[in-house]
Protein backbone atom coordinates (compact mmCIF):
# COMPACT_ATOMS: atom_id res chain seq x y z
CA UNK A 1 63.12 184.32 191.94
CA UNK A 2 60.38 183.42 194.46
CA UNK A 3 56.73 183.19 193.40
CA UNK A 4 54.27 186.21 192.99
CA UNK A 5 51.86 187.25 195.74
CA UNK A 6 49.42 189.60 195.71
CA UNK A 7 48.27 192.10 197.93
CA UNK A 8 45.39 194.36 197.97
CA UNK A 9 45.03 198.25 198.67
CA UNK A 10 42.01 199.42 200.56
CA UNK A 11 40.65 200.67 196.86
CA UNK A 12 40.89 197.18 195.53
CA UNK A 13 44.07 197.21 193.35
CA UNK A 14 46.10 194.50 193.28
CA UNK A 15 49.49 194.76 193.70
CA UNK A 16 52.19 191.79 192.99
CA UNK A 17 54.75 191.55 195.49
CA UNK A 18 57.59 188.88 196.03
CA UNK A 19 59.08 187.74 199.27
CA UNK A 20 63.05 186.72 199.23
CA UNK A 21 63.63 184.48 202.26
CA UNK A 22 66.66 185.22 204.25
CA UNK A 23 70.04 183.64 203.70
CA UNK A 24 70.32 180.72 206.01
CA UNK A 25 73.37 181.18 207.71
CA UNK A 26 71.94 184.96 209.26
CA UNK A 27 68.46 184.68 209.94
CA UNK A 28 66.87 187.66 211.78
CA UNK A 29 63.58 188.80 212.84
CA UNK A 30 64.34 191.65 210.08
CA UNK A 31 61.92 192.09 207.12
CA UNK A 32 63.19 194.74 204.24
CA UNK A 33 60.40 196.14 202.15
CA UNK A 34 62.31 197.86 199.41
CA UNK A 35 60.58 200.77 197.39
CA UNK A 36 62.23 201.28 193.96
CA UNK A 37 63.25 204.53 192.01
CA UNK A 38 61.48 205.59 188.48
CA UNK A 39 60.01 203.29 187.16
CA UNK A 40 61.40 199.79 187.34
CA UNK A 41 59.44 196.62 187.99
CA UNK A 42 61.01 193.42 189.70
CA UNK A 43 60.63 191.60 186.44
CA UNK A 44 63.86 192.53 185.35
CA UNK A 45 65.74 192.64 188.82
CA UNK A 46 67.30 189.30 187.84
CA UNK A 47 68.78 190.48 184.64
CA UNK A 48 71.16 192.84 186.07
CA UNK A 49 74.28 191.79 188.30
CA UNK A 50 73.74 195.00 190.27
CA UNK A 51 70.02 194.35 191.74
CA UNK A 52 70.81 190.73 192.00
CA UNK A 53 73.99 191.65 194.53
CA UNK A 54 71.97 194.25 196.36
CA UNK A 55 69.14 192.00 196.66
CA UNK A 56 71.39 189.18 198.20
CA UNK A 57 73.00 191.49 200.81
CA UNK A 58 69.55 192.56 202.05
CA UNK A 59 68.91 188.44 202.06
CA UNK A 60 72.11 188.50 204.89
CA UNK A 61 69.95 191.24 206.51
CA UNK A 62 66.89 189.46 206.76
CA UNK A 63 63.65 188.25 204.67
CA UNK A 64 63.03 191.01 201.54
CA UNK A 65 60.37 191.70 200.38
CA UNK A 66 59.76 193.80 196.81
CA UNK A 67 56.90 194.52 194.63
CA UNK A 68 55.63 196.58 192.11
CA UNK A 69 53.82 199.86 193.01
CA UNK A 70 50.59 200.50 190.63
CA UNK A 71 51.07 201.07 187.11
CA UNK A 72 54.09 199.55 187.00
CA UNK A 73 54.96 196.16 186.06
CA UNK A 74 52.35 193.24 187.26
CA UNK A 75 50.34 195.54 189.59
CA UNK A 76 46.93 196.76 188.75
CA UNK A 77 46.77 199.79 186.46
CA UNK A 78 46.18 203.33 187.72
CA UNK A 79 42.76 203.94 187.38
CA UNK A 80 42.20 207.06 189.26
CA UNK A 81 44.42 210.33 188.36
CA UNK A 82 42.69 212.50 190.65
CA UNK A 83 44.27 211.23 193.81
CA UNK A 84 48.33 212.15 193.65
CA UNK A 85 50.04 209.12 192.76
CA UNK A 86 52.55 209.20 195.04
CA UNK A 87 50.06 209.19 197.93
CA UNK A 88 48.11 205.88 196.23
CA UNK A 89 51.98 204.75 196.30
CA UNK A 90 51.92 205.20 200.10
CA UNK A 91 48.50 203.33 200.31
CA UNK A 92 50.71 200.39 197.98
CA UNK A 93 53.55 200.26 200.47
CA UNK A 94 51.24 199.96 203.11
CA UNK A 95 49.26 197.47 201.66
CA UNK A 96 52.07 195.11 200.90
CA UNK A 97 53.76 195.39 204.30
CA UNK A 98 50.62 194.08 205.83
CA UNK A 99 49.88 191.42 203.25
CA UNK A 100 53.46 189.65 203.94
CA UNK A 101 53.36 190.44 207.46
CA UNK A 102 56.03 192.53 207.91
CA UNK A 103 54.78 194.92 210.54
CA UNK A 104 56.89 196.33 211.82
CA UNK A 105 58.77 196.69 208.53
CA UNK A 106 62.75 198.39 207.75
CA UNK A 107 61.64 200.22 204.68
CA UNK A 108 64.52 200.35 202.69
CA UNK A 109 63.60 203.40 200.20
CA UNK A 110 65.30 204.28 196.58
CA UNK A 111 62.56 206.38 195.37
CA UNK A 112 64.01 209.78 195.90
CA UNK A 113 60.14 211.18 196.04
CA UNK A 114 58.72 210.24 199.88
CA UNK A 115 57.03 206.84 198.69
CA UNK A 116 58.12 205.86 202.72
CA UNK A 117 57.87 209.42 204.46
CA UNK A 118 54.36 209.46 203.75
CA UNK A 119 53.71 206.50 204.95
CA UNK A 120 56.01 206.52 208.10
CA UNK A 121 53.58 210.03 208.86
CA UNK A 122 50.67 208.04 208.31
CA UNK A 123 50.97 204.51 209.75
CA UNK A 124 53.67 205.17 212.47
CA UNK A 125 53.22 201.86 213.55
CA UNK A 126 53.86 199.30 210.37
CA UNK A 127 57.67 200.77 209.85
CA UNK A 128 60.26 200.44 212.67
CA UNK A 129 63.17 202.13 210.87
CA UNK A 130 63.38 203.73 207.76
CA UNK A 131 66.65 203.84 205.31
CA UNK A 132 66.27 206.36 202.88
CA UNK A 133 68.99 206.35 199.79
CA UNK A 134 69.42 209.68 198.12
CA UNK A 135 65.95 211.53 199.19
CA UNK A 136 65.52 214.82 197.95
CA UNK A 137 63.18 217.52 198.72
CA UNK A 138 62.43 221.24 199.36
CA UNK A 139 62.06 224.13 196.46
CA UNK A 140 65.07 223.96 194.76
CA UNK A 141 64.94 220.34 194.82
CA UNK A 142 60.84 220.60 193.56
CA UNK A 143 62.63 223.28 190.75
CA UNK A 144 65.21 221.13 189.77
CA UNK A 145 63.02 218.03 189.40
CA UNK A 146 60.13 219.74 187.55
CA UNK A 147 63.32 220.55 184.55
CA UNK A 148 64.27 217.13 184.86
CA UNK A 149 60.48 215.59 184.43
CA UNK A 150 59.89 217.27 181.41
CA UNK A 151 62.48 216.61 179.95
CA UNK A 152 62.16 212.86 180.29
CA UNK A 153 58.65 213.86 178.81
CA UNK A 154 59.90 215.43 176.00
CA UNK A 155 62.54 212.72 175.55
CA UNK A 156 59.77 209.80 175.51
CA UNK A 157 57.75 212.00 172.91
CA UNK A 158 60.79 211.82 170.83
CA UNK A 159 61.19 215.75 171.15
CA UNK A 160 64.44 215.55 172.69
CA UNK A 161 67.54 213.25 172.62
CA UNK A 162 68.65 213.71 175.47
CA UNK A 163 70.38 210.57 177.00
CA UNK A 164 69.68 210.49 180.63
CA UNK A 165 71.73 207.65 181.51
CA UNK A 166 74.62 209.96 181.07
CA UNK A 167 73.25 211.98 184.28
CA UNK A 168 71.76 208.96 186.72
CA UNK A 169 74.32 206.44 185.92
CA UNK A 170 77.78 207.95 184.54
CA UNK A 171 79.73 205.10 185.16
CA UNK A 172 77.53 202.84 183.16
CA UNK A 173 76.09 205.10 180.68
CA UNK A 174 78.63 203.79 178.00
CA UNK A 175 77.68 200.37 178.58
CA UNK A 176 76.06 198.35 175.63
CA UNK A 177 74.45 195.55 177.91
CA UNK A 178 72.96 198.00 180.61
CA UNK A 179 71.57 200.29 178.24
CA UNK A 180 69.73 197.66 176.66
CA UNK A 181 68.65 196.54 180.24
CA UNK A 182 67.25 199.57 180.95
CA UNK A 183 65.72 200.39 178.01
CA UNK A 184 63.69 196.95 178.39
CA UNK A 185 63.16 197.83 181.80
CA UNK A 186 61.22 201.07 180.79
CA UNK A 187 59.46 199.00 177.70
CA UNK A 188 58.30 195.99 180.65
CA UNK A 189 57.85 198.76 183.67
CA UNK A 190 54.95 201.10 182.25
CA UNK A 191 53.38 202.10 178.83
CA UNK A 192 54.58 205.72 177.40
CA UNK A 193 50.79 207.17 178.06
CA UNK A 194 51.15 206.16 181.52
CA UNK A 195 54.45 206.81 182.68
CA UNK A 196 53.81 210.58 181.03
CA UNK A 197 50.75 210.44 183.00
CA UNK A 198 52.91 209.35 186.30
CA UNK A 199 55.33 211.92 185.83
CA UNK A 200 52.48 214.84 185.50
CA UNK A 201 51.12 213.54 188.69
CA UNK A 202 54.20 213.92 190.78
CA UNK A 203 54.76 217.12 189.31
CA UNK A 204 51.14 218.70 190.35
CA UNK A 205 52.11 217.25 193.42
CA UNK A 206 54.48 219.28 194.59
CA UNK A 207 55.30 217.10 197.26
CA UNK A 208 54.26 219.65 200.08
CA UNK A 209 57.35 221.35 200.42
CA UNK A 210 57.36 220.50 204.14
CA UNK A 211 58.64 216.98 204.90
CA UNK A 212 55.85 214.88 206.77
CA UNK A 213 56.78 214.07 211.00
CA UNK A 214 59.04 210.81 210.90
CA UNK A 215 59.21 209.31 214.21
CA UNK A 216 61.28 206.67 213.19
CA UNK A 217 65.24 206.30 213.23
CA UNK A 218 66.24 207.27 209.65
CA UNK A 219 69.49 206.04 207.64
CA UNK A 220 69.90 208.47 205.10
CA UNK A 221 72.70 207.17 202.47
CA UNK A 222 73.78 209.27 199.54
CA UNK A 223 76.85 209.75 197.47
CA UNK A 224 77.85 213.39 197.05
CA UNK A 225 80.08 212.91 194.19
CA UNK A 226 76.35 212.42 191.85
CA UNK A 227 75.64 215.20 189.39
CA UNK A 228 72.30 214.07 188.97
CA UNK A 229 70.93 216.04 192.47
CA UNK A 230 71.61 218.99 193.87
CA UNK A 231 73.33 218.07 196.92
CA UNK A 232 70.71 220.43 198.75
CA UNK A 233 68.08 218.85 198.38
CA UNK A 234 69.40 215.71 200.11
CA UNK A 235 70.49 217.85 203.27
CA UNK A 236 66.70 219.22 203.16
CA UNK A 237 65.19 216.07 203.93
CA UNK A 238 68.32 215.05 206.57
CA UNK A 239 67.75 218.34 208.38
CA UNK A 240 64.05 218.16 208.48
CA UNK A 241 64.22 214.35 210.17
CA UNK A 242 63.87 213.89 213.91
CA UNK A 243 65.83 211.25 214.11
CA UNK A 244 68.46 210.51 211.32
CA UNK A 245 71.91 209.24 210.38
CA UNK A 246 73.64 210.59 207.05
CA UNK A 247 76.37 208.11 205.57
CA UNK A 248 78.03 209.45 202.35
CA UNK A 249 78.56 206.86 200.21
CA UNK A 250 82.06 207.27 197.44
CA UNK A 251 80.54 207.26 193.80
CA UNK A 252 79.33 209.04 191.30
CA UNK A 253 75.72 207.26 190.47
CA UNK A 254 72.34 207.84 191.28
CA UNK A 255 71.20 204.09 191.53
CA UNK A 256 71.91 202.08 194.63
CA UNK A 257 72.44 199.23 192.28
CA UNK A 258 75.32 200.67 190.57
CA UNK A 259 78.95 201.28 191.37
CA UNK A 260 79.72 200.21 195.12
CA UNK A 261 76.77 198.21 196.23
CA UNK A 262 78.59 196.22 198.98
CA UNK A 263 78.85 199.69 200.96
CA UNK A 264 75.43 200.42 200.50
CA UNK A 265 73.98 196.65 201.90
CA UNK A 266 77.00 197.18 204.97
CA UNK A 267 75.77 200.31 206.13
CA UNK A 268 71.92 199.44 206.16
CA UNK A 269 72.97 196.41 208.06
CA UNK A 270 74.88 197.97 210.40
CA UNK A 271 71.98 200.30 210.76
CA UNK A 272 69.45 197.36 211.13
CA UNK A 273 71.13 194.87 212.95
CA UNK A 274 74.74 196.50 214.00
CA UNK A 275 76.67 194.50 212.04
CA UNK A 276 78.42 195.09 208.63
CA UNK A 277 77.37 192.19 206.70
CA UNK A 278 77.51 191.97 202.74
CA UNK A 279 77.27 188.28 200.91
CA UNK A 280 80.33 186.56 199.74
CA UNK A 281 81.96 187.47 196.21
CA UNK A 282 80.79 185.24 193.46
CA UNK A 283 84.67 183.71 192.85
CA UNK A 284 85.48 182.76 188.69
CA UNK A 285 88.50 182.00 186.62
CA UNK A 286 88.39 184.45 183.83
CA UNK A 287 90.63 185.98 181.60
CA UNK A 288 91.01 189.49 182.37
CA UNK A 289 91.56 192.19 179.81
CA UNK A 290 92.64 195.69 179.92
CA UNK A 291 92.80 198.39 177.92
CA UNK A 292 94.14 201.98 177.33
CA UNK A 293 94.54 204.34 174.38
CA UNK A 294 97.83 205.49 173.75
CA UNK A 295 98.89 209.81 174.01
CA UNK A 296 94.81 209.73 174.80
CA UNK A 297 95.48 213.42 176.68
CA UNK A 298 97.36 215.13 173.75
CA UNK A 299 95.35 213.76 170.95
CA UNK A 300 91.93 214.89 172.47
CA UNK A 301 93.76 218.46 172.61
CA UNK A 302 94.62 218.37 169.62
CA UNK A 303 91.08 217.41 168.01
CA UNK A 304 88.78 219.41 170.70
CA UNK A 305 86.21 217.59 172.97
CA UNK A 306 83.03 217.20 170.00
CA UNK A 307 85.83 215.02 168.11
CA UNK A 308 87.26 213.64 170.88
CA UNK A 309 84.17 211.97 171.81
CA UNK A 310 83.16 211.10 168.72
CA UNK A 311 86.62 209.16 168.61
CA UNK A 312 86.00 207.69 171.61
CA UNK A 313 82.19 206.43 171.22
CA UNK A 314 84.21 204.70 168.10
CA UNK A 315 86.37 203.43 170.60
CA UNK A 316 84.05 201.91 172.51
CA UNK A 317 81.78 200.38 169.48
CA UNK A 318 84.88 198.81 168.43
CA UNK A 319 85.89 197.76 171.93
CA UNK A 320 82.21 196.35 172.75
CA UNK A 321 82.03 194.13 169.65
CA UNK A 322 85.35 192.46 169.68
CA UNK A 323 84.62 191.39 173.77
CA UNK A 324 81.11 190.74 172.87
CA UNK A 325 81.74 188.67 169.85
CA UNK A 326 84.42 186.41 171.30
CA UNK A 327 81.57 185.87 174.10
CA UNK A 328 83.06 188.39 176.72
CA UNK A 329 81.64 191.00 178.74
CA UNK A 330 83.25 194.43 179.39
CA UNK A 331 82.48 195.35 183.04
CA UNK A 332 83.51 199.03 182.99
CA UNK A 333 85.28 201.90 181.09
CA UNK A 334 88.31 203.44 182.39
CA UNK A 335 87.91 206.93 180.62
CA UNK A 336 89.86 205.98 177.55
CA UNK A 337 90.49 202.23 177.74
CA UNK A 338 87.80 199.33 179.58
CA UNK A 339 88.34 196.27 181.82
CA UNK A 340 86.48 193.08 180.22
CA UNK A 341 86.44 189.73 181.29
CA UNK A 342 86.55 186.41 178.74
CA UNK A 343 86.17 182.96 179.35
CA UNK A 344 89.51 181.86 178.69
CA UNK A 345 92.71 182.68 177.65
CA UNK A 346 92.35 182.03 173.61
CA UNK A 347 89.56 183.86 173.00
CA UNK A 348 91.00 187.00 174.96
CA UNK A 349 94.09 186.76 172.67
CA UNK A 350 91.30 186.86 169.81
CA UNK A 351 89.38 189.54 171.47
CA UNK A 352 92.73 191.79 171.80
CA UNK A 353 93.51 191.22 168.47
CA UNK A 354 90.23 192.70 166.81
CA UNK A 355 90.62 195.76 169.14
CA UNK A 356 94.13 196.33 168.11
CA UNK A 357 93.02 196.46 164.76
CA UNK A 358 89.78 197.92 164.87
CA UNK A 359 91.22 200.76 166.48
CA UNK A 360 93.97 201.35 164.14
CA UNK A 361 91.72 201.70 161.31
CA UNK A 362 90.00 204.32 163.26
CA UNK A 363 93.78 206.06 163.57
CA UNK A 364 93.76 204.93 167.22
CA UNK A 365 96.42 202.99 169.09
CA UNK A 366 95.88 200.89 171.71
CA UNK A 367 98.25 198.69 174.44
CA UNK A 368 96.56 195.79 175.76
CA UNK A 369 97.44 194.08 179.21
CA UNK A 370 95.86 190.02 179.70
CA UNK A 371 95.88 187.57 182.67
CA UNK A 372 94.07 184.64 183.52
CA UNK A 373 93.40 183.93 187.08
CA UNK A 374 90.27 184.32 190.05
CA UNK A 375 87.81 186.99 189.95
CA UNK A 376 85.71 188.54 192.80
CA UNK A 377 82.47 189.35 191.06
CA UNK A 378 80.77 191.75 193.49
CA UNK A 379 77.37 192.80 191.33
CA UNK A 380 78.39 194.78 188.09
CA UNK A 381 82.04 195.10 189.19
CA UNK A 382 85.11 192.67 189.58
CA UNK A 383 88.46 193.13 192.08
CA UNK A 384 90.88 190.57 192.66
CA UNK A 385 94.75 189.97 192.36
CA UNK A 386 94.17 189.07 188.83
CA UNK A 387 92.40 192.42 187.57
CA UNK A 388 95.45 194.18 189.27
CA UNK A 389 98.30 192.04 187.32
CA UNK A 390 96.41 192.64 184.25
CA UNK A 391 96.30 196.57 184.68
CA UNK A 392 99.89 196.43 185.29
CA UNK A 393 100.41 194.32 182.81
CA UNK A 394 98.67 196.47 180.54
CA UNK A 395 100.86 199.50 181.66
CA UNK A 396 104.03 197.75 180.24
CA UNK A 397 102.59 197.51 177.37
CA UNK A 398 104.04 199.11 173.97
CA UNK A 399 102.07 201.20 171.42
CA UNK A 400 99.88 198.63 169.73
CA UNK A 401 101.21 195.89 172.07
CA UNK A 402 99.44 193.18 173.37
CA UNK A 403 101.50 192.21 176.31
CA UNK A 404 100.26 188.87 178.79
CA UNK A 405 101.72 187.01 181.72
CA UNK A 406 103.05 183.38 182.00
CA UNK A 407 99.68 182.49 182.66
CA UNK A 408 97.80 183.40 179.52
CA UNK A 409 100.78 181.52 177.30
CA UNK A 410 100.10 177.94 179.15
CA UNK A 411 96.86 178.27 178.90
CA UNK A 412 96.92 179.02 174.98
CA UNK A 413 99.81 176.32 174.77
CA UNK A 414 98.80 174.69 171.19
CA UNK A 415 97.19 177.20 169.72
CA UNK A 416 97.90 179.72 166.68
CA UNK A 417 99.25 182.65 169.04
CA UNK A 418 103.19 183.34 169.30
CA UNK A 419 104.47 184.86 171.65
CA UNK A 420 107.96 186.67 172.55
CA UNK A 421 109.64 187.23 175.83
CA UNK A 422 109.37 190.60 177.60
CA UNK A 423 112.07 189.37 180.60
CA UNK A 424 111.14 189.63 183.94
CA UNK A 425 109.25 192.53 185.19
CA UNK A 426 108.26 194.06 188.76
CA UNK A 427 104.54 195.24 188.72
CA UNK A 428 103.86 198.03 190.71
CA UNK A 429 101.76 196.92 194.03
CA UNK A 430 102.49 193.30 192.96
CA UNK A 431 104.55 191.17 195.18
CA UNK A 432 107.34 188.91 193.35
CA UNK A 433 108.89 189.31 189.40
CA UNK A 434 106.92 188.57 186.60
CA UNK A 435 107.61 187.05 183.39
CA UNK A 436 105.94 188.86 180.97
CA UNK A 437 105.56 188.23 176.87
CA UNK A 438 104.70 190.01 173.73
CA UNK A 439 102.02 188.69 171.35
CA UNK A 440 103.31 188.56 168.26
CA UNK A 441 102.04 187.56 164.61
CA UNK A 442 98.08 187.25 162.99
């Protein structure tokens, strides 16, 4: 990541920004000044696929430029509670886009709280277009957000349990690797007396329930399918613009980074420049594993939803430390099965085989579906041909089966495994007939 710079507010705090020069091959005029949501600091922005994808798109775009806001990360402490700190934010955003001279700046904001608004009503002149991605404001929003604040207050006091990746991030909330990411995130981002103290600012705040004049074309983006906002609140701030485009974006997360992040870079270049533009997928050869629990409808009617959860946060313990162990990754959960990728075709057959019978000492059952072939790694998610054969595959599957193509048999040519012809099979969506076998033996 590109070296620390430091600008300074008109109070004297320092505040460390970064500057990520364009991608060669698009150069623009373009600078993006992204403002971040919570409480995140660009320390970590490198550790998860996600940011580093987003982050690269914007870099087709034009030059990027992030930093931390005070308080956070490698900025200057807050030193002065009296003055809301989201306005001091606004002085921050400022301060940065004229310290890497990016006047007139495309402020791409993930705040949610009016970080950019502010300043857009202040400073007219140092933003050119603004990109806004879920805002939220008005009284139910200020309502619903107040409930929400505490209890991530109450939550950091260790009053609550509540687990609040569950509501931002659903389709990464059972994921071992991100939680930890996050969690370090919050430990690197602010102390626990100051992030309480950041949250009771915004609250007294109360964000003026009348959104600031924003001269400026506006790209509002938002994905209508999250539970974590009331969808209201997002219209508010689109109705209440002078000049703004609303693009709903398919998803269910609250976090730019997460899920779909090509569609969010396309649209704010289209927006910017009028041209979809997202970086090239990062292209592996990887073993690809799927999963699914067998009769997984009846048997959580048959033990009620508490148990059924509890089965399945077995599920994926046991899932997570068989993929993790043989040095794999799983990329997602599929409600009641996952998609992991390995780093070859032996160690997937290894991996499979500690699920299989993990899971049936937890009375589970479990088919399993492998391939090996190319990957499209696009942030925290994966497409291809391959990840299709190997969910078909994995349909074909028996109870307790761990059924692979031709593929994964070469490759493990040698080796321990046995295998048993399955025939020829058609796979739905897949063109040609494919020769499928049955893993046999320990």
């Amino acid at each position: 990541m590109a070296d620390i710079e430091y600008a300074i507010a008109e109070d004297g705090t320092h505040l460390a920004y970064r500057v990520l020069e364009p991608d060669p091959e698009h150069a623009s005029e373009h600078s993006i000044v992204m403002v971040t949501g919570g409480l995140i600091p660009m320390e970590v922005f490198d550790e998860d696929a996600g940011i580093v994808r987003m982050l690269d798109g914007l870099r087709s775009i034009g030059r990027v430029v992030i930093f931390d806001r005070r308080g956070l990360g490698l900025s200057d402490p807050i030193t002065s509670w009296d003055r809301p700190v989201l306005d001091q934010w606004s002085d921050d955003l400022a301060a940065v886009i004229d310290a890497s001279g990016s006047a007139p700046a495309v402020v791409y904001a993930w705040d949610s709280f009016g970080v950019a608004t502010r300043l857009a009503a202040r400073k007219p002149d140092a933003i050119a277009r603004l990109v806004l991605f879920q805002p939220m404001g008005g009284d139910e929003w200020w309502s619903w957000v107040h409930e929400r604040i505490k209890t991530v207050q109450r939550t950091m006091r260790g009053e609550e349990a509540t687990d609040l990746l569950t509501q931002i991030v659903p389709s990464r909330a059972r994921d071992a690797a991100f939680r930890d990411w996050y969690e370090r995130a919050g430990r690197v981002g602010a102390s626990p007396a100051t992030a309480a103290r950041i949250w009771e600012s915004v609250l007294a705040t109360h964000a003026e329930q009348t959104l600031p004049d924003v001269p400026h074309p506006s790209l509002v983006l938002h994905r209508p399918n999250s539970l974590y906002v009331p969808h209201e609140a997002v219209h508010f701030v689109v109705d209440h613009l002078v000049d703004a485009v609303e693009v709903e974006i398919d998803g269910v997360d609250h976090w730019p980074f997460v899920g779909d992040v090509d569609a969010v870079v396309a649209e704010i270049a289209e927006f910017t420049i009028g041209e979809r533009r997202v970086p090239p997928p990062d292209r592996v050869l990887a073993a690809v594993l799927f999963t699914d629990l067998v009769d997984s409808t009846r048997r959580a009617a048959d033990v009620g939803d508490a148990s059924w959860k509890a089965l399945l946060d077995r599920h994926d313990r046991c899932v997570r430390n068989a993929v993790h162990g043989c040095g794999g990754e799983v990329i997602k959960t599929t409600g009641d099965g996952v998609l992991a990728l390995l780093p070859s075709a032996g160690v997937a057959v290894r991996a499979a085989r500690r699920i299989r019978d993990g899971l049936r000492a937890e009375d589970l059952n479990v088919r399993v579906g492998i391939h090996v072939g190319d990957v499209d790694r696009r942030g925290d998610d994966v497409s291809g041909l391959a990840v299709n054969i190997a969910a078909r595959v994995m349909a074909k599957a028996a109870t307790d089966e761990i059924a692979v193509t031709a593929s994964v048999v070469a490759a493990t040519a040698g080796q321990v495994s046995v295998f048993t012809p399955l025939g020829a099979h058609e796979l739905k969506g897949i063109p040609g007939t494919w020769e499928l076998f049955r893993l046999d033996g320990d």
